[in-house]
Each structure stands twice: as C-alpha cells, then as structure tokens.
C-alpha atoms as a PDB file:
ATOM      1  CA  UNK A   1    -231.260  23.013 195.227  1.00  0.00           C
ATOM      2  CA  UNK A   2    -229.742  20.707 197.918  1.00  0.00           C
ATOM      3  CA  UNK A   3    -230.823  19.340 200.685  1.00  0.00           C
ATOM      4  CA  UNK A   4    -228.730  18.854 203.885  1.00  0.00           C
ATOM      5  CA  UNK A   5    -230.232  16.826 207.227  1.00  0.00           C
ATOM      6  CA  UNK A   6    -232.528  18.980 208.069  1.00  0.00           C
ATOM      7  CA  UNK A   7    -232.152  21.984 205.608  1.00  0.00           C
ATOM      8  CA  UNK A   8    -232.944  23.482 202.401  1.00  0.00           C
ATOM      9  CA  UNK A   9    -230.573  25.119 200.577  1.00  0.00           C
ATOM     10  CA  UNK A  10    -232.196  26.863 197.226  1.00  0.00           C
ATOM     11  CA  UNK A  11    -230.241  29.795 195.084  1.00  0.00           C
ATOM     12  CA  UNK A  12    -231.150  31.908 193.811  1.00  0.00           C
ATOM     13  CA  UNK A  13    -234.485  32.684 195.020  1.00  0.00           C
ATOM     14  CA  UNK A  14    -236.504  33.689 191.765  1.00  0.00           C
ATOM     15  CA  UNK A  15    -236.488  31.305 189.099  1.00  0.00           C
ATOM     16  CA  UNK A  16    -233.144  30.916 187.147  1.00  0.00           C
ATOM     17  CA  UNK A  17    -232.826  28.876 183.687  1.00  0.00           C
ATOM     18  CA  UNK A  18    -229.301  28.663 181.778  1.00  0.00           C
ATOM     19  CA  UNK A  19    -229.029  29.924 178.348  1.00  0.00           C
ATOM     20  CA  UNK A  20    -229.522  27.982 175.213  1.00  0.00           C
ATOM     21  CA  UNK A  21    -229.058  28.524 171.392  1.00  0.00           C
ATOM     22  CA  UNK A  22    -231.401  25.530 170.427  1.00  0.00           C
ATOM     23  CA  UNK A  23    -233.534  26.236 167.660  1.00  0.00           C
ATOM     24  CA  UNK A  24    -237.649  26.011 167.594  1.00  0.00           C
ATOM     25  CA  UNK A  25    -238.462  22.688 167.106  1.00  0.00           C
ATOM     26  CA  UNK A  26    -242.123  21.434 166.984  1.00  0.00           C
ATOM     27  CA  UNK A  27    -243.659  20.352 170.275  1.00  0.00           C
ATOM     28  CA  UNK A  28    -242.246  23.341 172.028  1.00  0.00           C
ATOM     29  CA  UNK A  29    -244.972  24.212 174.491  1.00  0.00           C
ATOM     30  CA  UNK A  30    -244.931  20.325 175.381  1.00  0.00           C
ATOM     31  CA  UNK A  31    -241.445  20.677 176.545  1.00  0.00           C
ATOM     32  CA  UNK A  32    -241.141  23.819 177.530  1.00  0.00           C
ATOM     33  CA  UNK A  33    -244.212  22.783 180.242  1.00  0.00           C
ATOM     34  CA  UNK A  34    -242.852  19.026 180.883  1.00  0.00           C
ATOM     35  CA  UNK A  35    -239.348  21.036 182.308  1.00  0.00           C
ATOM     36  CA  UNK A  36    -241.321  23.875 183.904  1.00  0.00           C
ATOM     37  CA  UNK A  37    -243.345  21.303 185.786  1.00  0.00           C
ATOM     38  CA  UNK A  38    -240.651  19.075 187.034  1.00  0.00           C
ATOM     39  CA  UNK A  39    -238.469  22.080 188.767  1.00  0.00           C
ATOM     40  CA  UNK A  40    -241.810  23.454 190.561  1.00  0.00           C
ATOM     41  CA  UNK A  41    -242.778  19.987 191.485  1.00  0.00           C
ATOM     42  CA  UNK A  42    -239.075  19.416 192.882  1.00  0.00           C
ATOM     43  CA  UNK A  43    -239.333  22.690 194.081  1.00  0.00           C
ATOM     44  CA  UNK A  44    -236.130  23.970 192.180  1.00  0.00           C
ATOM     45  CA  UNK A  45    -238.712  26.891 192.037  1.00  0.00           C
ATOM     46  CA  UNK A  46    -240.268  27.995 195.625  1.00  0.00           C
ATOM     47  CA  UNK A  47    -243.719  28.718 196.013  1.00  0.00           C
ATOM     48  CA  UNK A  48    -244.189  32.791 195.290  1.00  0.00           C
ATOM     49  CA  UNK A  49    -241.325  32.681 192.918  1.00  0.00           C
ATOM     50  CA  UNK A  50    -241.796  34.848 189.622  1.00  0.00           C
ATOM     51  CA  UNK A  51    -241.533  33.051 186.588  1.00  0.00           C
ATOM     52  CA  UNK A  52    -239.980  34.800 183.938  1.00  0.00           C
ATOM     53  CA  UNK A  53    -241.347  34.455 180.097  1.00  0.00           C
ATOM     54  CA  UNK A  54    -238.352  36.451 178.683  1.00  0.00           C
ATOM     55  CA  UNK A  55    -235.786  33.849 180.875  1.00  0.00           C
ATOM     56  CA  UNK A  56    -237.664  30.438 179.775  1.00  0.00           C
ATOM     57  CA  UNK A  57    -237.743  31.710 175.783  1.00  0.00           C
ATOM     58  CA  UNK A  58    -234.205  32.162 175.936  1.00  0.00           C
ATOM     59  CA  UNK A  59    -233.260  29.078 177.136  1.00  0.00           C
ATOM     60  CA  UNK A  60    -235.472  27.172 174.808  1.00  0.00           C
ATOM     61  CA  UNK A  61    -234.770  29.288 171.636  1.00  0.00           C
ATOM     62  CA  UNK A  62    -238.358  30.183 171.190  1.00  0.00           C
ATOM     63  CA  UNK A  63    -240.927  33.054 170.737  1.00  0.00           C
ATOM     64  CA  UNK A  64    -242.943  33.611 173.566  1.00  0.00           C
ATOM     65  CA  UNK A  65    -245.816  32.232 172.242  1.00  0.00           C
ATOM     66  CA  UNK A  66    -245.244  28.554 173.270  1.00  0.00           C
ATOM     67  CA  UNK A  67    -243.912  29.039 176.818  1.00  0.00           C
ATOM     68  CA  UNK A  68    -247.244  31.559 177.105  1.00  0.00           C
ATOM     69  CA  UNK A  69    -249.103  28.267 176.023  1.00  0.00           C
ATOM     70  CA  UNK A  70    -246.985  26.441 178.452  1.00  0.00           C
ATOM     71  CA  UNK A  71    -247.850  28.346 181.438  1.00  0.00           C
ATOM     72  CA  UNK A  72    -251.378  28.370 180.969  1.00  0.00           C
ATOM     73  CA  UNK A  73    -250.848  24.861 181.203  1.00  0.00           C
ATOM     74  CA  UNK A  74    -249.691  24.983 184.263  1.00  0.00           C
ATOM     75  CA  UNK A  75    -251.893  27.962 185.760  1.00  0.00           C
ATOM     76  CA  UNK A  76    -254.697  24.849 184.978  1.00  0.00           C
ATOM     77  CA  UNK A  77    -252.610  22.254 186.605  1.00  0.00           C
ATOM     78  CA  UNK A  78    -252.446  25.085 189.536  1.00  0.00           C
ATOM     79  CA  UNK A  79    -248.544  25.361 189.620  1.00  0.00           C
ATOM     80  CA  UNK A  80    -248.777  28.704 188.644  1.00  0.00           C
ATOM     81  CA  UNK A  81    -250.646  31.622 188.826  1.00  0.00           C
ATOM     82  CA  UNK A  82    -251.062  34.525 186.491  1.00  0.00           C
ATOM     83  CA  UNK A  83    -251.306  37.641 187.447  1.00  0.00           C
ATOM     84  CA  UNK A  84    -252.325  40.782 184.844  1.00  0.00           C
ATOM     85  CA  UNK A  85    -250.113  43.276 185.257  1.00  0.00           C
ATOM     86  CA  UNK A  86    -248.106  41.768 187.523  1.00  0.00           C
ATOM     87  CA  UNK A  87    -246.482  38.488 186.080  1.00  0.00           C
ATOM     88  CA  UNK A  88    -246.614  34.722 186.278  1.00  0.00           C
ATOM     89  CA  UNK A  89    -245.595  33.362 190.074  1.00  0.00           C
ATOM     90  CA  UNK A  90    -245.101  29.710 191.189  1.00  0.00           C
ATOM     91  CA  UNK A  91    -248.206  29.270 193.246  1.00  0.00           C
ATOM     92  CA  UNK A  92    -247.974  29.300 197.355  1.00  0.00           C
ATOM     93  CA  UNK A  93    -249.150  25.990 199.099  1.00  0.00           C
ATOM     94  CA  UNK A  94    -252.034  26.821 201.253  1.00  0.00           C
ATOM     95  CA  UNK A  95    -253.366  24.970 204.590  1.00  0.00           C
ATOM     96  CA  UNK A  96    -256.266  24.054 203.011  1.00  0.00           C
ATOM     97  CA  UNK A  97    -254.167  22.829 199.867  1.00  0.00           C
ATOM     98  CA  UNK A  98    -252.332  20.034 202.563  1.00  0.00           C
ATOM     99  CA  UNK A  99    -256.254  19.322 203.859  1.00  0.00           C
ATOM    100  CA  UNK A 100    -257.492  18.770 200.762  1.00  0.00           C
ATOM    101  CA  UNK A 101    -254.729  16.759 199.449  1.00  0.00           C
ATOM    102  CA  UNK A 102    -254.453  14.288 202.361  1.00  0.00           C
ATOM    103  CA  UNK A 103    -257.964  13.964 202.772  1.00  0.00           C
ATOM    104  CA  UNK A 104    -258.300  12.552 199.008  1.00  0.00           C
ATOM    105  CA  UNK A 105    -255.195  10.354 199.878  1.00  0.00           C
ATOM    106  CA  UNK A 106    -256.677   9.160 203.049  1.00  0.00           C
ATOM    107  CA  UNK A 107    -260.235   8.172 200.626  1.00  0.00           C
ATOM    108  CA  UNK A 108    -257.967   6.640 197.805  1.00  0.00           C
ATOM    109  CA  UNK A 109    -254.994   4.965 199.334  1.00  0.00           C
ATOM    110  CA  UNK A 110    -255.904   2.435 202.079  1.00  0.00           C
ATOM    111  CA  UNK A 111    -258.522   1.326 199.592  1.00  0.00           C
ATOM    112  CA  UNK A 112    -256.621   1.047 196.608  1.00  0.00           C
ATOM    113  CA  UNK A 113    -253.996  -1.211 198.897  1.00  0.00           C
ATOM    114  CA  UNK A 114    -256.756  -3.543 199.737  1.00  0.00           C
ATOM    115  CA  UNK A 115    -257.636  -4.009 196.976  1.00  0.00           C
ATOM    116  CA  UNK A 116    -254.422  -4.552 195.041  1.00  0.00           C
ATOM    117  CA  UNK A 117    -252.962  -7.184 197.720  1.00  0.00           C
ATOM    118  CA  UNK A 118    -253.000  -9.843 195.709  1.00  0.00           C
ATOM    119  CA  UNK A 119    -251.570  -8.080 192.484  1.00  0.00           C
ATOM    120  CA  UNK A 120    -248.973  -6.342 193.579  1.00  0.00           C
ATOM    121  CA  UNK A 121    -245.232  -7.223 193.682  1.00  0.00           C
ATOM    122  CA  UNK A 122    -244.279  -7.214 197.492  1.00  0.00           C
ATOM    123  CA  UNK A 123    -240.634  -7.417 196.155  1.00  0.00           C
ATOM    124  CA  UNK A 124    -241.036  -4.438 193.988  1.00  0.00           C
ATOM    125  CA  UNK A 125    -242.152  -2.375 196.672  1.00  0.00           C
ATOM    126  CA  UNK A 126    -238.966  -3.844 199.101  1.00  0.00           C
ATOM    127  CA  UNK A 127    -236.734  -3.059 196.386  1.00  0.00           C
ATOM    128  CA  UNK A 128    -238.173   0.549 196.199  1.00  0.00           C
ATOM    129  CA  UNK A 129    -238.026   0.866 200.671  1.00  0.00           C
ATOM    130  CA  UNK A 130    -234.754   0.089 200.473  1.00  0.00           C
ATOM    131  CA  UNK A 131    -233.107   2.193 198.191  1.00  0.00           C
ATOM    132  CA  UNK A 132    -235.041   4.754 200.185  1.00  0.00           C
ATOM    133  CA  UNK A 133    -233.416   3.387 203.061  1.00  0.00           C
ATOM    134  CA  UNK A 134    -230.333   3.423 202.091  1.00  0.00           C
ATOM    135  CA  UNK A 135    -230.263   7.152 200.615  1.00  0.00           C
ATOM    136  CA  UNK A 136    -231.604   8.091 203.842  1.00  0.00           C
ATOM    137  CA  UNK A 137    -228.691   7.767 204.981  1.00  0.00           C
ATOM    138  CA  UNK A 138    -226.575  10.660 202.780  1.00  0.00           C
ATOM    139  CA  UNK A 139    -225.477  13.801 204.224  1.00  0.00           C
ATOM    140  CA  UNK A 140    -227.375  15.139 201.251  1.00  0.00           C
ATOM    141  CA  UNK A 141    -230.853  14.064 200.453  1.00  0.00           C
ATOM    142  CA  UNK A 142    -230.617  13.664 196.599  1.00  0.00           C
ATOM    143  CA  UNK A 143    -233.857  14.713 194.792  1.00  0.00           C
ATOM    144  CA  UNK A 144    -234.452  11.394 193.544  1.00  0.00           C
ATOM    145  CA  UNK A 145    -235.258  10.305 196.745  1.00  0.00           C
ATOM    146  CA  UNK A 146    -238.580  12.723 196.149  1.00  0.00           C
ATOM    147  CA  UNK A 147    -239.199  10.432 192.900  1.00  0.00           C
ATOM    148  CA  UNK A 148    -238.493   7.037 194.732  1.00  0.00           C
ATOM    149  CA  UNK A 149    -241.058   7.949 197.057  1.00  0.00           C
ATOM    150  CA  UNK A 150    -243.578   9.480 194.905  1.00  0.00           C
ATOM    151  CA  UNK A 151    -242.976   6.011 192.346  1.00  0.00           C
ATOM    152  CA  UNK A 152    -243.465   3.613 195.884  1.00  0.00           C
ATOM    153  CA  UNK A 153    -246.943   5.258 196.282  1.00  0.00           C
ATOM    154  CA  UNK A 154    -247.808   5.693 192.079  1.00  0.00           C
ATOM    155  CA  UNK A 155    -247.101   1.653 192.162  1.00  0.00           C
ATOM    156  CA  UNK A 156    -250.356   0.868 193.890  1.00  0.00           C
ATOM    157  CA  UNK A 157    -252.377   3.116 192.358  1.00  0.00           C
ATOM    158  CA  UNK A 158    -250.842   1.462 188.416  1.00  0.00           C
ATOM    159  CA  UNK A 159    -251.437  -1.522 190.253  1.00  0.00           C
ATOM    160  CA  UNK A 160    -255.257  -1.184 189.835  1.00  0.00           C
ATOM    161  CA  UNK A 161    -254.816  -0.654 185.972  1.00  0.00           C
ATOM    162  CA  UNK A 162    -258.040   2.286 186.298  1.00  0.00           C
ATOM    163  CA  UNK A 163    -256.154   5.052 184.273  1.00  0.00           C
ATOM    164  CA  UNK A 164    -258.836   7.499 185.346  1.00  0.00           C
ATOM    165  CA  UNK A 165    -257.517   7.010 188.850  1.00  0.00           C
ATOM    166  CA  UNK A 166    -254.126   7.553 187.811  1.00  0.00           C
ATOM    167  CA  UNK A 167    -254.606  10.565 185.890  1.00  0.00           C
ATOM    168  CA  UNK A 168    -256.359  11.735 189.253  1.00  0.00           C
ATOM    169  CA  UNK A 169    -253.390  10.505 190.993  1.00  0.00           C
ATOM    170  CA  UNK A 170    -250.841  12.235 189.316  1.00  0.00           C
ATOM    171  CA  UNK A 171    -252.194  15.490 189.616  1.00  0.00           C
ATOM    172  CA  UNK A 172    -251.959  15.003 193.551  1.00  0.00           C
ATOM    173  CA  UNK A 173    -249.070  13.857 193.639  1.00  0.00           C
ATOM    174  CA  UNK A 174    -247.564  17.034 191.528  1.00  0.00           C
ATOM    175  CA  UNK A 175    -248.786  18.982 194.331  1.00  0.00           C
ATOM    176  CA  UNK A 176    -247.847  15.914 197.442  1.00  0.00           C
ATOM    177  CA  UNK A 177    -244.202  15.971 196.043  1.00  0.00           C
ATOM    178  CA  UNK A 178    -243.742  20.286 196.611  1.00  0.00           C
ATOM    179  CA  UNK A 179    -245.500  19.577 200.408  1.00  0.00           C
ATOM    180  CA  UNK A 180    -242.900  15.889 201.036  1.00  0.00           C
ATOM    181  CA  UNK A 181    -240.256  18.094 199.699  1.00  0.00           C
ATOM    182  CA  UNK A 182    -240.480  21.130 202.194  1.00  0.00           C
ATOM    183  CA  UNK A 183    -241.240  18.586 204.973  1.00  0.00           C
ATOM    184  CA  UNK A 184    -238.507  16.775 204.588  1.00  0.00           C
ATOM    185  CA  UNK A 185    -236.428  19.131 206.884  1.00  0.00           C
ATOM    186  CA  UNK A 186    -238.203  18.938 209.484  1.00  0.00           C
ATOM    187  CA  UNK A 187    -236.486  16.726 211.990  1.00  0.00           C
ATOM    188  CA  UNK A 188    -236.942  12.535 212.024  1.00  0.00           C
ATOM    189  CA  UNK A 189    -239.915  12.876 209.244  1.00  0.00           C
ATOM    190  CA  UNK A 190    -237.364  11.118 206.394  1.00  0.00           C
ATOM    191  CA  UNK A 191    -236.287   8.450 208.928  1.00  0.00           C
ATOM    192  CA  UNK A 192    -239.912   8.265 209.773  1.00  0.00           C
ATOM    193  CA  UNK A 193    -241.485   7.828 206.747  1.00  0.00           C
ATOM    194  CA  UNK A 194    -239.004   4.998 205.674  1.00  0.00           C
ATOM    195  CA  UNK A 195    -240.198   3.427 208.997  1.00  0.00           C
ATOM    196  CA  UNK A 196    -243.760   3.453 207.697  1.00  0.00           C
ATOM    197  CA  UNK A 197    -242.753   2.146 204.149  1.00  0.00           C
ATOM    198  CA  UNK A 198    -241.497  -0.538 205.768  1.00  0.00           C
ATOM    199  CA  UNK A 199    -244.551  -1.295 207.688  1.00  0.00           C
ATOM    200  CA  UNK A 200    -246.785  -0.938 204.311  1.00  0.00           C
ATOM    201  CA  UNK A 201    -244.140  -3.745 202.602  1.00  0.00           C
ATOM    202  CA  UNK A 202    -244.758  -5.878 205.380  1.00  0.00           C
ATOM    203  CA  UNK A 203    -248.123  -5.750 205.818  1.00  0.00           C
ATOM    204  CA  UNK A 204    -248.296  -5.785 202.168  1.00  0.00           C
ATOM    205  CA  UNK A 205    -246.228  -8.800 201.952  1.00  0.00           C
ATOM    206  CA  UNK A 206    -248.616 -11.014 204.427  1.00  0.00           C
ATOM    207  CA  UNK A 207    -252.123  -9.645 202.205  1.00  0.00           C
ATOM    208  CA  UNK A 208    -253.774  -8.821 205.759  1.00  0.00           C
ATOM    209  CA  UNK A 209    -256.104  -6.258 204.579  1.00  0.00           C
ATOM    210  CA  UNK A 210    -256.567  -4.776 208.242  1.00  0.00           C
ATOM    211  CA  UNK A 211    -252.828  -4.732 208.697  1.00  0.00           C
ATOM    212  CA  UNK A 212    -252.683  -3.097 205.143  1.00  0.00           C
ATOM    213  CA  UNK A 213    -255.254  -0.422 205.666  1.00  0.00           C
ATOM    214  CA  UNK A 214    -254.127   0.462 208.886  1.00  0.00           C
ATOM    215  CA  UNK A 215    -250.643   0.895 207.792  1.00  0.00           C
ATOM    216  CA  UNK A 216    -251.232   3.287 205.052  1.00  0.00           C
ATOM    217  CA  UNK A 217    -253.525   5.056 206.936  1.00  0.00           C
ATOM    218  CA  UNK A 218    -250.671   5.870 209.457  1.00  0.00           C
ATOM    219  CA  UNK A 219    -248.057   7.011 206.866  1.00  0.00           C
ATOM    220  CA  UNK A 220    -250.790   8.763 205.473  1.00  0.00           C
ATOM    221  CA  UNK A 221    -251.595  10.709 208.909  1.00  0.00           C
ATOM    222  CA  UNK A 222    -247.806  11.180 209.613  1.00  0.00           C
ATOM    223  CA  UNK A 223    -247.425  12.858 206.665  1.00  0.00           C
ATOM    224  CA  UNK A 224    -250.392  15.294 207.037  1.00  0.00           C
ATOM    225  CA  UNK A 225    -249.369  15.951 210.614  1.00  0.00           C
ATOM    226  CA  UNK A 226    -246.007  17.198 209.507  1.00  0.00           C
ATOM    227  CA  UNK A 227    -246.797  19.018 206.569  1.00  0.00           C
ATOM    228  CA  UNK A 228    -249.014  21.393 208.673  1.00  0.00           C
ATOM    229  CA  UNK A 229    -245.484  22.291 210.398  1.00  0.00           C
ATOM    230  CA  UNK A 230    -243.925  23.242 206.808  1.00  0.00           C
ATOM    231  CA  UNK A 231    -243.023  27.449 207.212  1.00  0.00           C
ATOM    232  CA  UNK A 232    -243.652  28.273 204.042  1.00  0.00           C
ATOM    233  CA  UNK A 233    -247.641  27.533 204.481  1.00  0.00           C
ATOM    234  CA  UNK A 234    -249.567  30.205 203.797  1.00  0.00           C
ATOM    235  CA  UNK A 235    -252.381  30.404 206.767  1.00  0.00           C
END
C-alpha cells in the first residue's frame, strides 16, 4: 500500500503474503497473529478481503494449526470474521463501528487530558506534532505517519499509568487506525488534524483544563465527522 495526497493505492486486492522457508519455531500463533494484526490495522488488508490459511502457513513454515489459532484471535479482537463454509475475511467497518468508537473516545479522551496536565511531557507531545507536520508534507503519506498519530494519542492515555485503560485503549485504537487510515484521503483532513494536534500541544502546554478539554473534544469531532464520509462504510 501507498498513499498519494488524496489517494489510496492498495494491490492486490485479496490478501497477499511472500513465501518463506522458515522452520516452526515455538510461539508461532503469537507471531503469526502479531503480523496478521499489524497489516489489517494498517490496512495492507482492506476490509472484506479473504484471508487465506493455506497463503499465511506458507509464509511462516507452519501447519495450519497455529495460524487457525491465530485467527481466532483475531475473529475475538473483531479483525476478522469467520465464515463456515465460506472462509476467513478481514472484517468491514460499519457506521455504527465509527459511532461507537468515537463516542468511547469522546467519554475517555478529554478526561484523561485533564487529568494528566500536569504529568505529561508537553515537549514529548511537540516533538511527536511535528514530525507529523513535517511528513505531512510528502507526496506520499508513509504509514508511519498512522503510528505517529496513533502513539500522540496512546501517550495520554500511558500517561495515567491505569493499564486497564490502556488495554481498553488499544483495542480502539486497532480499530481507530483502519477508520484514520481510509480517511486520510479525503481532502484537507491530514492538514487538519495536524492543525488540531497543534492546538492539543498548546493547550496542553499552558495546563488550562477548559482549553484542554475543548481541544480534544474538537479533534475528536473532526475526526468522527470525516470518517462518516469514508466509501468503504458499510451503511
């Protein structure tokens, strides 16, 4: 996958993995899921794309059994669905998915902001903006632009040291980083959401809780507007 201003460019359209001659090693399923994950999540696999048991084995140099345990994994992490007779597909990213996912950011973030004001390293999060900034500005969007922006969010949240809020976290933010990634070619909402970064540094920087709240709120609401516009939503 590569992303041009404005466009996605993804080939080929069901899920492709190069061949490997590695042998079984333990801790198979572990990996097997961990790289399964990250190319749905980065969406080097579409929603609705088939996932193919035969294909992943190969690669790995496994049975089937641990990429079977591996997708189960993910059918519970709701990245994939399986389908009896049918096959495994890389599950489609619903309206009510983007509701239910902003809604829980809009309860957790502007809260978690507050209260982290005076923990959190304004500099780390300027250091993060700007490298944003400045990748904004590629013809290409690299995909680690996806992580930067996921990692300036996932600060806060590690910020509050509650590690049954960032298990939560993570989980929405597998699914947040699919919706940012589709979004992202629709026009202005990269420049835009470095905008609002920026405003979230700042207000972070000067611990005004209003300011604070109401800034992450916006980006928040941004977001969620925009991701409604994604295509491939099913409705």
């Amino acid at each position: 996958m590569h992303i041009t201003r404005g466009r996605i460019f993804v080939t080929p359209r069901t899920a492709s993995f190069p061949l490997s001659h590695s042998k079984p090693s333990p801790g198979n399923q572990e990996r097997i899921y961990q790289a399964v994950k990250a190319r749905i999540v980065n969406c080097e696999m579409l929603p609705g794309e088939t996932v193919y048991e035969d294909r992943i084995s190969r690669e790995f140099g496994t049975s089937r059994t641990p990429v079977r345990e591996a997708l189960l994994k993910l059918r519970n992490d709701n990245l994939v669905s399986i389908i009896p007779r049918k096959g495994t597909f890389v599950t489609h990213i619903t309206v009510q998915d983007v509701y239910e996912i902003y809604q829980i950011r809009q309860l957790i973030e502007p809260g978690v902001a507050v209260m982290v004001r005076d923990d959190v390293d304004a500099a780390r999060l300027q250091e993060f903006a700007a490298v944003l900034e400045r990748k904004t500005a590629y013809t290409e969007l690299p995909s680690e632009w996806f992580t930067l922006d996921r990692q300036f969010h996932t600060y806060l949240v590690e910020c509050t040291r509650n590690r049954t809020l960032q298990e939560l976290y993570e989980g929405i933010m597998n699914h947040q980083q699919r919706i940012s990634i589709l979004a992202s070619r629709l026009p202005h909402r990269i420049e835009n959401t470095v905008i609002e970064h920026r405003n979230i540094v700042e207000a972070l920087q000067r611990r005004d809780a209003r300011q604070i709240e109401r800034a992450v709120k916006s980006h928040i609401m941004a977001a969620w507007e925009a991701s409604l516009r994604i295509e491939q939503l099913v409705r």
